[in-house]
PDB file of N, CA and C in Angstrom:
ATOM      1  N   UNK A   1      33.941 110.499  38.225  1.00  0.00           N
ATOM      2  CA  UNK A   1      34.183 110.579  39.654  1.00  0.00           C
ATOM      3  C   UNK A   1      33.392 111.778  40.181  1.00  0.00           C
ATOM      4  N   UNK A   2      32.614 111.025  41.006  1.00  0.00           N
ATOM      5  CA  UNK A   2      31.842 112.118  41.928  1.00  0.00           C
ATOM      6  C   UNK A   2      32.680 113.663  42.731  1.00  0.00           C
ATOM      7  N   UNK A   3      31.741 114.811  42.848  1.00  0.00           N
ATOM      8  CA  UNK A   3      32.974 115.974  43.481  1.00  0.00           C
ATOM      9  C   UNK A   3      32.504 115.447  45.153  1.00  0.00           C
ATOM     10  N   UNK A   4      33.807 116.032  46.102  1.00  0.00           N
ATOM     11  CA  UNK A   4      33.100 115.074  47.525  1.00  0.00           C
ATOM     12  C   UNK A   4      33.621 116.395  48.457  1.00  0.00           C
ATOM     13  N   UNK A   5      32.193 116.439  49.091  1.00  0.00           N
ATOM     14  CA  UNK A   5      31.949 117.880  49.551  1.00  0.00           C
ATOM     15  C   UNK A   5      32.815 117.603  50.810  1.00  0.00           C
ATOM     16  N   UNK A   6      34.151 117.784  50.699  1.00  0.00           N
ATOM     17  CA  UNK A   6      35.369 117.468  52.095  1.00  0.00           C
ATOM     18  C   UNK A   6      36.346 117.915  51.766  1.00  0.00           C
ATOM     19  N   UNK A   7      37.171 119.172  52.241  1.00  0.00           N
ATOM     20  CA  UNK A   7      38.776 119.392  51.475  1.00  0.00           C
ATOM     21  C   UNK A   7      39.417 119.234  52.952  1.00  0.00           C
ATOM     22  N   UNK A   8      40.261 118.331  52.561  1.00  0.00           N
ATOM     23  CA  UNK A   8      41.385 118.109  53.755  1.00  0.00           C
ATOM     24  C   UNK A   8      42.089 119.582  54.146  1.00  0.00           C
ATOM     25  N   UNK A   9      42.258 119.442  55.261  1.00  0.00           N
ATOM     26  CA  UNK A   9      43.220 120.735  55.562  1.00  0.00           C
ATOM     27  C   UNK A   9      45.299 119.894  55.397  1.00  0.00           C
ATOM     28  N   UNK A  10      46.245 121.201  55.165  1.00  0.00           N
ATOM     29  CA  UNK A  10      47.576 121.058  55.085  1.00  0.00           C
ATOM     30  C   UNK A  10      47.621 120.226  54.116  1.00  0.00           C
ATOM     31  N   UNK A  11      48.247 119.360  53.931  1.00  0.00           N
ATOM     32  CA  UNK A  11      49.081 118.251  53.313  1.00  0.00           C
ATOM     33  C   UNK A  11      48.620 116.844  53.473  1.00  0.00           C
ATOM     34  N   UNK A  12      47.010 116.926  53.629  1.00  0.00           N
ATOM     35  CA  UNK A  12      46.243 116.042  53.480  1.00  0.00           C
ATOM     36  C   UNK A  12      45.908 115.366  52.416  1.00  0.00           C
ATOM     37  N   UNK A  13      45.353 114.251  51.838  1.00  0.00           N
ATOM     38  CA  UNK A  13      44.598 113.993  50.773  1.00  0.00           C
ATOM     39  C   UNK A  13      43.190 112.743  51.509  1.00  0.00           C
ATOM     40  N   UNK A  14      42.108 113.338  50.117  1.00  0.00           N
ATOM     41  CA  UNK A  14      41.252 111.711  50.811  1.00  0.00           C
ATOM     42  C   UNK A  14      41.619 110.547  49.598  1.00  0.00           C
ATOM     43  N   UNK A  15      41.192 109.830  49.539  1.00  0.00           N
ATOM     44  CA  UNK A  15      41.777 108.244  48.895  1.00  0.00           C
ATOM     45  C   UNK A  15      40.687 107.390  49.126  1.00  0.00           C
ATOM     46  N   UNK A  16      39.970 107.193  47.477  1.00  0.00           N
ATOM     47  CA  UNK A  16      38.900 106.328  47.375  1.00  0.00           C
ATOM     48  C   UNK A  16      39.837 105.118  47.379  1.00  0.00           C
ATOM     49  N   UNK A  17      40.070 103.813  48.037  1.00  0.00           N
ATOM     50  CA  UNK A  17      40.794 102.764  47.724  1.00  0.00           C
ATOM     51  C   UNK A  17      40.018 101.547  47.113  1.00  0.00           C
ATOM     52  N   UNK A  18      40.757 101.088  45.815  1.00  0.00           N
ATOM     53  CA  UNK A  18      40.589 100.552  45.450  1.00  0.00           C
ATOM     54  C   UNK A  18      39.853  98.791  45.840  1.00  0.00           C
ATOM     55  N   UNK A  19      38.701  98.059  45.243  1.00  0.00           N
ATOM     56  CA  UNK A  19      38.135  97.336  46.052  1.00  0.00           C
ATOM     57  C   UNK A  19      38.966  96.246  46.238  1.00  0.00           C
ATOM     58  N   UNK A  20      39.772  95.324  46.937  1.00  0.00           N
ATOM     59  CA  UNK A  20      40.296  94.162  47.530  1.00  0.00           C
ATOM     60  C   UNK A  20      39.733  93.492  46.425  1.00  0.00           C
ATOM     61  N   UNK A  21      41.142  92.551  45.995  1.00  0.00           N
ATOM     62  CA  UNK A  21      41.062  91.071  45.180  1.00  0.00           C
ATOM     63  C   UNK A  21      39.743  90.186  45.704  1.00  0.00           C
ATOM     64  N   UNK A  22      39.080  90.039  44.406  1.00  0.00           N
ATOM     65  CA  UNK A  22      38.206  89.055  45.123  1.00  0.00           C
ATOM     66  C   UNK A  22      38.816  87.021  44.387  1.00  0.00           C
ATOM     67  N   UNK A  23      39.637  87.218  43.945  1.00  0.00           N
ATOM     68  CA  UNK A  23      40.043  85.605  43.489  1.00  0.00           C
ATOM     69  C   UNK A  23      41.671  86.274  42.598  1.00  0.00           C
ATOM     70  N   UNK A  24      42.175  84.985  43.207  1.00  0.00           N
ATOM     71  CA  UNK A  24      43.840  84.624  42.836  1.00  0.00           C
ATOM     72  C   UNK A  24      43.920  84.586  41.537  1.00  0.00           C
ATOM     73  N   UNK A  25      45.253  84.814  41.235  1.00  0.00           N
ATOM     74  CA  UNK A  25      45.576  84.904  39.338  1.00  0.00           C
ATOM     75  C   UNK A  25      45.018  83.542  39.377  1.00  0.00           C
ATOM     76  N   UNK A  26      45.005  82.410  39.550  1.00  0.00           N
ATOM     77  CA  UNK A  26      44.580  81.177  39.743  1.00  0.00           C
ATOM     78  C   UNK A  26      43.256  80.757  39.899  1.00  0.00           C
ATOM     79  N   UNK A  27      42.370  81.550  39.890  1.00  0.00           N
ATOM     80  CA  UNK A  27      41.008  81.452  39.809  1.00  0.00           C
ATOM     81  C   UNK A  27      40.267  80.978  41.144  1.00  0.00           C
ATOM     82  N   UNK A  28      41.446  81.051  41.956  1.00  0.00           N
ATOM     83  CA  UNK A  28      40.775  80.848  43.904  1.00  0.00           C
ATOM     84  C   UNK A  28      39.737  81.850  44.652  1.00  0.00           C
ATOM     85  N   UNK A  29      38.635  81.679  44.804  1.00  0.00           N
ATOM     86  CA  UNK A  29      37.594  82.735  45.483  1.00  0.00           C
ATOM     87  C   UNK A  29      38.755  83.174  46.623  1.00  0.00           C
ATOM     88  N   UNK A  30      38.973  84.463  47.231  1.00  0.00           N
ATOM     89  CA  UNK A  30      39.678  84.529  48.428  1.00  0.00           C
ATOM     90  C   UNK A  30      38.568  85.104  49.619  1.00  0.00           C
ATOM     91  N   UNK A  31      38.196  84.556  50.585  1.00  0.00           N
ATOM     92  CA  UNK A  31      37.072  84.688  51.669  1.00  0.00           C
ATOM     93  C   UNK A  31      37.437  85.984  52.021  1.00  0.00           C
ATOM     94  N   UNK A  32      36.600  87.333  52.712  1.00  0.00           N
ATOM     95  CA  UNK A  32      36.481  87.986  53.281  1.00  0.00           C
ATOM     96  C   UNK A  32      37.903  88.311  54.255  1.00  0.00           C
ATOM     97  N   UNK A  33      37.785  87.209  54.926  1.00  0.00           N
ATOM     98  CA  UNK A  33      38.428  87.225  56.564  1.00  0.00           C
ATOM     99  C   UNK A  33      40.348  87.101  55.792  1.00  0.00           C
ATOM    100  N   UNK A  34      40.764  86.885  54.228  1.00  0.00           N
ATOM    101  CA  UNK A  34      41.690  86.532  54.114  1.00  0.00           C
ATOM    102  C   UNK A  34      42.406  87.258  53.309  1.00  0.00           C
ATOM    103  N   UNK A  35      41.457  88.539  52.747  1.00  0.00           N
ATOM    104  CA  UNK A  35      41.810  89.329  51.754  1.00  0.00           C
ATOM    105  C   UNK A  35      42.662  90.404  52.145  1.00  0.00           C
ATOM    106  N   UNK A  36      44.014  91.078  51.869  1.00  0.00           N
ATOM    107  CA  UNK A  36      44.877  92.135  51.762  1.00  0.00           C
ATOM    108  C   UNK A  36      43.860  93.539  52.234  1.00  0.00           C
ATOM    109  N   UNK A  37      44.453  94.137  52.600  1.00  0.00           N
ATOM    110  CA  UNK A  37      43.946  95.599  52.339  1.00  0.00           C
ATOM    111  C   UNK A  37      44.518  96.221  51.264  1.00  0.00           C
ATOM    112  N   UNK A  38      44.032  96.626  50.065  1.00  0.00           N
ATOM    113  CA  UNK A  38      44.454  97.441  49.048  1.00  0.00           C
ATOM    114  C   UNK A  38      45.798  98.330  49.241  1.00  0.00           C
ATOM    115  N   UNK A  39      46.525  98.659  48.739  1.00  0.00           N
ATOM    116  CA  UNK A  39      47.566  99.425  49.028  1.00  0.00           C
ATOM    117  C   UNK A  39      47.424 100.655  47.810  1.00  0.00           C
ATOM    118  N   UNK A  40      46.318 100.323  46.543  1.00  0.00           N
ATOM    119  CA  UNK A  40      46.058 101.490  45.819  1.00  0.00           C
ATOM    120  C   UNK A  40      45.355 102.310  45.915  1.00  0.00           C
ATOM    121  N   UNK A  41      44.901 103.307  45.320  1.00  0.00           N
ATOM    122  CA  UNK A  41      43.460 104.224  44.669  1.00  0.00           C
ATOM    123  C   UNK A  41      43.405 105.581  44.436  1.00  0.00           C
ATOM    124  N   UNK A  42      42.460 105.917  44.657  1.00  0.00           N
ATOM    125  CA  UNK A  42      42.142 107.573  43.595  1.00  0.00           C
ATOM    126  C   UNK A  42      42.018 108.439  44.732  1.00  0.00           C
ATOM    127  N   UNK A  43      42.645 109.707  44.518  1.00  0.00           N
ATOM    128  CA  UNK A  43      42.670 110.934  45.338  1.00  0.00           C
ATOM    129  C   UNK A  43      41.427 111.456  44.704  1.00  0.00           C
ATOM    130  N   UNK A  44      40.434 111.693  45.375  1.00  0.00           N
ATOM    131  CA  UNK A  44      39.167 112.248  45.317  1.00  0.00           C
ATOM    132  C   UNK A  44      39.236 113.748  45.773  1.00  0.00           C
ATOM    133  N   UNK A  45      39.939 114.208  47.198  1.00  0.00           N
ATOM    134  CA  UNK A  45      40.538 115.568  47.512  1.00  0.00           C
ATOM    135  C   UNK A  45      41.448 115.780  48.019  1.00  0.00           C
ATOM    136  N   UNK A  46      42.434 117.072  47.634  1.00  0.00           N
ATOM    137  CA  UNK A  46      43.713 117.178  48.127  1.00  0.00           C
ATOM    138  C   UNK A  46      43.559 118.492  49.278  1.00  0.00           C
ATOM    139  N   UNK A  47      44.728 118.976  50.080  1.00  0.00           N
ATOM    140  CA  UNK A  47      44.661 120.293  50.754  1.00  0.00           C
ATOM    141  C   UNK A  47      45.546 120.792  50.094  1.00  0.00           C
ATOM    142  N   UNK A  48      45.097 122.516  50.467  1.00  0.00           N
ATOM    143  CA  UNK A  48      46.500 122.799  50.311  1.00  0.00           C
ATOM    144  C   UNK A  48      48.244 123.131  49.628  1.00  0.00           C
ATOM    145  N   UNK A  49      48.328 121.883  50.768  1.00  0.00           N
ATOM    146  CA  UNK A  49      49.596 122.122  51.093  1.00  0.00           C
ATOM    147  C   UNK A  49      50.269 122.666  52.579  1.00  0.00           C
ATOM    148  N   UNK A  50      51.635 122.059  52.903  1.00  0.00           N
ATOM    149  CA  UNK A  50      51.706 122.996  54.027  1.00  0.00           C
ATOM    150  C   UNK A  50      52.236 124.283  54.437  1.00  0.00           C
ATOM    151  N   UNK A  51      53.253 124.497  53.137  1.00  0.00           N
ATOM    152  CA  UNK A  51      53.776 125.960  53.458  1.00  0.00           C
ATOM    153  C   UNK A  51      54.080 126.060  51.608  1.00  0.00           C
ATOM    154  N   UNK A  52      54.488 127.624  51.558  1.00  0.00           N
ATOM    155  CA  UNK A  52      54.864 128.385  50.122  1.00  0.00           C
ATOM    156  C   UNK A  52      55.858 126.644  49.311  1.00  0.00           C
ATOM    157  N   UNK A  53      57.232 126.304  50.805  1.00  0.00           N
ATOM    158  CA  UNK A  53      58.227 125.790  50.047  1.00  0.00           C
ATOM    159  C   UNK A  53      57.987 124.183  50.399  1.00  0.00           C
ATOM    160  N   UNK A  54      56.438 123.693  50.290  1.00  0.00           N
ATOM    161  CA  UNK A  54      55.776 122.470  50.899  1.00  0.00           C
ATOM    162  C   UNK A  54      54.345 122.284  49.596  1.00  0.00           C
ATOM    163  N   UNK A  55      54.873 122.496  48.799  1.00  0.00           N
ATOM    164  CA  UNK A  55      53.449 122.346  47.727  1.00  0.00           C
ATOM    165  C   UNK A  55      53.289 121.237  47.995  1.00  0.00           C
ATOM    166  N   UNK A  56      51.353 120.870  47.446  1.00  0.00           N
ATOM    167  CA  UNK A  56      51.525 119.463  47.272  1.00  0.00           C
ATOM    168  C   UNK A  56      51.953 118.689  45.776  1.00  0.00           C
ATOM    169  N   UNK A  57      52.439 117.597  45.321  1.00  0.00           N
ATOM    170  CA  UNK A  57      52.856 117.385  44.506  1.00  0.00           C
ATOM    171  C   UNK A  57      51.802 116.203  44.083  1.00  0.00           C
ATOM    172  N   UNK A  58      50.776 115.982  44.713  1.00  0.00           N
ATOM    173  CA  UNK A  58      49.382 114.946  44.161  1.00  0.00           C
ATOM    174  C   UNK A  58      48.204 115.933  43.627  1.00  0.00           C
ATOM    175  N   UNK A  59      47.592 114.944  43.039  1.00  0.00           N
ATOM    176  CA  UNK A  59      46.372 115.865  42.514  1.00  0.00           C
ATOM    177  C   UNK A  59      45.040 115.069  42.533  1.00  0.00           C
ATOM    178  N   UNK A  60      44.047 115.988  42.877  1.00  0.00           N
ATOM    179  CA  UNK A  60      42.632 114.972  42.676  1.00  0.00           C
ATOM    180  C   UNK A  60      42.993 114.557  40.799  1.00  0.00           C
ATOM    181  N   UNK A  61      42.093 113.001  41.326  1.00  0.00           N
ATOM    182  CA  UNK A  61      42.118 112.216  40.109  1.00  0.00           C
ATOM    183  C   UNK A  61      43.479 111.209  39.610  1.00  0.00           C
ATOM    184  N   UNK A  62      44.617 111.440  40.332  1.00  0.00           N
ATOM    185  CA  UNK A  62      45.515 110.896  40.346  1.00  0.00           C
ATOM    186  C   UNK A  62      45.357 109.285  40.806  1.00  0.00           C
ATOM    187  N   UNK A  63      46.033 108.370  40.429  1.00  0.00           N
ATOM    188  CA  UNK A  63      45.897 107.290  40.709  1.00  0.00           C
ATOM    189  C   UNK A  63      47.173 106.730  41.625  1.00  0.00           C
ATOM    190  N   UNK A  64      47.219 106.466  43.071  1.00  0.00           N
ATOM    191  CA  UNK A  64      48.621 106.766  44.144  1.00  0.00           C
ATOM    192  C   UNK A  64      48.575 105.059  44.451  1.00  0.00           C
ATOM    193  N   UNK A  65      49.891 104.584  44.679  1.00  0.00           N
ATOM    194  CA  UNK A  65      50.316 103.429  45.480  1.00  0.00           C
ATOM    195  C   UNK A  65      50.573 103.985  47.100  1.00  0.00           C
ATOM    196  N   UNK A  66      50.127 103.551  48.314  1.00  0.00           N
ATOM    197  CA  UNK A  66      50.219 103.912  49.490  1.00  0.00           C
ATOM    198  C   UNK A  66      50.651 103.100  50.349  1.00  0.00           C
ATOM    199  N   UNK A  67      50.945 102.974  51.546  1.00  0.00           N
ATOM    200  CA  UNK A  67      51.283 102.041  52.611  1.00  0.00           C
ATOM    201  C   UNK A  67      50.846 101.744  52.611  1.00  0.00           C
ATOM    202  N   UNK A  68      50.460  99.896  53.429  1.00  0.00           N
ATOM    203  CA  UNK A  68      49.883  99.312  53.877  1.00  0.00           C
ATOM    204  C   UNK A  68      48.526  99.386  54.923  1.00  0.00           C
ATOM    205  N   UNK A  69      49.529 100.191  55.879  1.00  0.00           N
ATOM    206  CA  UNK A  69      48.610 100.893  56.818  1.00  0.00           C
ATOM    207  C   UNK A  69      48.857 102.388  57.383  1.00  0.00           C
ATOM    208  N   UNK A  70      48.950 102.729  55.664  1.00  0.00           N
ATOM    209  CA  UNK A  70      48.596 104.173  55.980  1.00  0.00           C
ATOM    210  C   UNK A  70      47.123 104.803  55.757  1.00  0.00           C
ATOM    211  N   UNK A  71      47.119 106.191  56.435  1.00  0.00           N
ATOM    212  CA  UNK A  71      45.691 106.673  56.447  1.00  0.00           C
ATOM    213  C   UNK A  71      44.972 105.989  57.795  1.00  0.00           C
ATOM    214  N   UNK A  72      43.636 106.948  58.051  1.00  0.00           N
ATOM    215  CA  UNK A  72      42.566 106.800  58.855  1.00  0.00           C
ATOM    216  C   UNK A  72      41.278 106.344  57.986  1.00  0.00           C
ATOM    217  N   UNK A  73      40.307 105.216  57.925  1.00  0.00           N
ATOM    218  CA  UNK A  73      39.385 104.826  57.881  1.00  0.00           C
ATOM    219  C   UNK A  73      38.296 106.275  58.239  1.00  0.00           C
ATOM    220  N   UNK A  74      37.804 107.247  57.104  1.00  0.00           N
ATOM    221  CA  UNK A  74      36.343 107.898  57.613  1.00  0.00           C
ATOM    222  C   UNK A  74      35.544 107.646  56.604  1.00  0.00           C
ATOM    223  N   UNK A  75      34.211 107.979  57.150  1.00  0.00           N
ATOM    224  CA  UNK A  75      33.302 107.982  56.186  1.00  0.00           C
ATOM    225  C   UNK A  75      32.644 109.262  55.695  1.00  0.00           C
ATOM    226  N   UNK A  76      32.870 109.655  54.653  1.00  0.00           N
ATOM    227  CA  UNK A  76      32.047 110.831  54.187  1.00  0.00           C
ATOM    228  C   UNK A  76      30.744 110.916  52.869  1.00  0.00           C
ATOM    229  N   UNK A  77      29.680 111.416  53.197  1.00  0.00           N
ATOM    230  CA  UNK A  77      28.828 110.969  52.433  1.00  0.00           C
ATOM    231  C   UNK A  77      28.112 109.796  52.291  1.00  0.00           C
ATOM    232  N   UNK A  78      28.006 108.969  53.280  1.00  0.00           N
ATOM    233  CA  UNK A  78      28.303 107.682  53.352  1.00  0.00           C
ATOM    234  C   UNK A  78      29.038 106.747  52.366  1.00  0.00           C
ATOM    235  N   UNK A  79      30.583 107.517  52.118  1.00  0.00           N
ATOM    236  CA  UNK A  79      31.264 106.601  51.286  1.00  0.00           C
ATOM    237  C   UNK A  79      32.361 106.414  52.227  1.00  0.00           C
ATOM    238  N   UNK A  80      33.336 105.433  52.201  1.00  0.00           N
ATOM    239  CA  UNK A  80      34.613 105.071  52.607  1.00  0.00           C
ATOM    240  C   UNK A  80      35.518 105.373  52.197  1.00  0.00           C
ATOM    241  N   UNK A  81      36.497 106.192  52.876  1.00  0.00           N
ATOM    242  CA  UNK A  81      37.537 107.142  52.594  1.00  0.00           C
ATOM    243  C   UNK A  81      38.874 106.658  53.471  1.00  0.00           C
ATOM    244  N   UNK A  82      39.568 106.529  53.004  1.00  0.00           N
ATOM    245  CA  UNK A  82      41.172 107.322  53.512  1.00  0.00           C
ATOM    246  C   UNK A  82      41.834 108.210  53.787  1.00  0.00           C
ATOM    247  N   UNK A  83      42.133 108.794  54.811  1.00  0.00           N
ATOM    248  CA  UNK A  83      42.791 110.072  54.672  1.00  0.00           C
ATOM    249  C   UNK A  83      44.287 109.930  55.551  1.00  0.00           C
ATOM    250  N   UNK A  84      45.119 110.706  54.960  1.00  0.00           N
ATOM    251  CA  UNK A  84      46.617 110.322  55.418  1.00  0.00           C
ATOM    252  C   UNK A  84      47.255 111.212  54.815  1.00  0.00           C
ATOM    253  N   UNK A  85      48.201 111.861  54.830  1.00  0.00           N
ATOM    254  CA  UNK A  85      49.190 112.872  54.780  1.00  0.00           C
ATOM    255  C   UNK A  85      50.056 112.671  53.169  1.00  0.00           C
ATOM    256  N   UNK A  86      50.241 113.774  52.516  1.00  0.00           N
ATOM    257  CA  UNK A  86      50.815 113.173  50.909  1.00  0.00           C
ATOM    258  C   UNK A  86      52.473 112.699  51.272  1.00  0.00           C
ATOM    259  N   UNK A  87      53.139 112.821  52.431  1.00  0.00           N
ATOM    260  CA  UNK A  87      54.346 111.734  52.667  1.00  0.00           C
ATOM    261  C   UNK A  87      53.823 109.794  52.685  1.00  0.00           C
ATOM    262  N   UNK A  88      52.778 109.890  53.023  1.00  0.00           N
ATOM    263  CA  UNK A  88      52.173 108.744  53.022  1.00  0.00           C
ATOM    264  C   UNK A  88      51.984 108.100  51.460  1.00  0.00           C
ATOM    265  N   UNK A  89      52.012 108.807  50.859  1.00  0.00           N
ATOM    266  CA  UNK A  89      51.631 108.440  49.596  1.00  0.00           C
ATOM    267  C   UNK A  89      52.613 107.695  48.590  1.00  0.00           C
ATOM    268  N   UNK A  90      53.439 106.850  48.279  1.00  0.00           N
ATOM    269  CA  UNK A  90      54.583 106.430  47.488  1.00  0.00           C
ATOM    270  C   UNK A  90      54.822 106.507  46.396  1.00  0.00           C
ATOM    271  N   UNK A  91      53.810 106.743  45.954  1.00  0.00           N
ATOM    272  CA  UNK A  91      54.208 107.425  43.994  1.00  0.00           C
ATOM    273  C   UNK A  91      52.559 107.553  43.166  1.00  0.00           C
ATOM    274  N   UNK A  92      52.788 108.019  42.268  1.00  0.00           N
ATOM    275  CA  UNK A  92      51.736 108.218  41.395  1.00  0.00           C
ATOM    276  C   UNK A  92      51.467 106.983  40.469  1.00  0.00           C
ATOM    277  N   UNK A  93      50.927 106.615  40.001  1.00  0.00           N
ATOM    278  CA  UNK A  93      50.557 105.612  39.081  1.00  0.00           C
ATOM    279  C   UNK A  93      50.435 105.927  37.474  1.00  0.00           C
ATOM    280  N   UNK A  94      51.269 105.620  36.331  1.00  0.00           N
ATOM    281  CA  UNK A  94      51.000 106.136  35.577  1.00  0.00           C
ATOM    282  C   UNK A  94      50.905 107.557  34.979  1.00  0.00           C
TER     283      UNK A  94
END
């Protein structure tokens, strides 16, 4: 994993997300226009934190399950990022 010249400020993280199903346990191509938005992926950078008794409890390299539609869509580096707050985040993976 690449280092990605961006550190969130507070209780931020960024979130490489994982790429969308491209075919069903069933071996169905699923089109573009019909595919989920990922709800996983990799913390690439964390902040922070927001106060002494507010650590963050994620870490770059961690692998996170997230909301649906959590996070903001940016692009950094010209890569595609997530960024959203570590309450946003629902657990660690593994």
């Amino acid at each position: 994993m690449a280092k990605v010249k961006f550190q969130p400020q507070g209780d931020r993280v960024l979130v490489q997300a994982d790429p969308a199903e491209e075919k069903t346990a069933g071996g169905i191509i699923i089109p573009d226009t019909a595919k989920e938005k990922p709800q996983k992926g990799k913390i690439v950078a964390a902040g922070p934190g927001k106060k002494k008794d507010e650590p963050m409890t994620v870490k770059v390299g961690d692998a996170v399950f997230y909301g649906k539609y959590a996070g903001t869509e940016i692009t950094v580096e010209g890569k595609e990022y997530l960024i959203m707050r570590q309450d946003d985040v629902f657990g660690v993976i593994g």
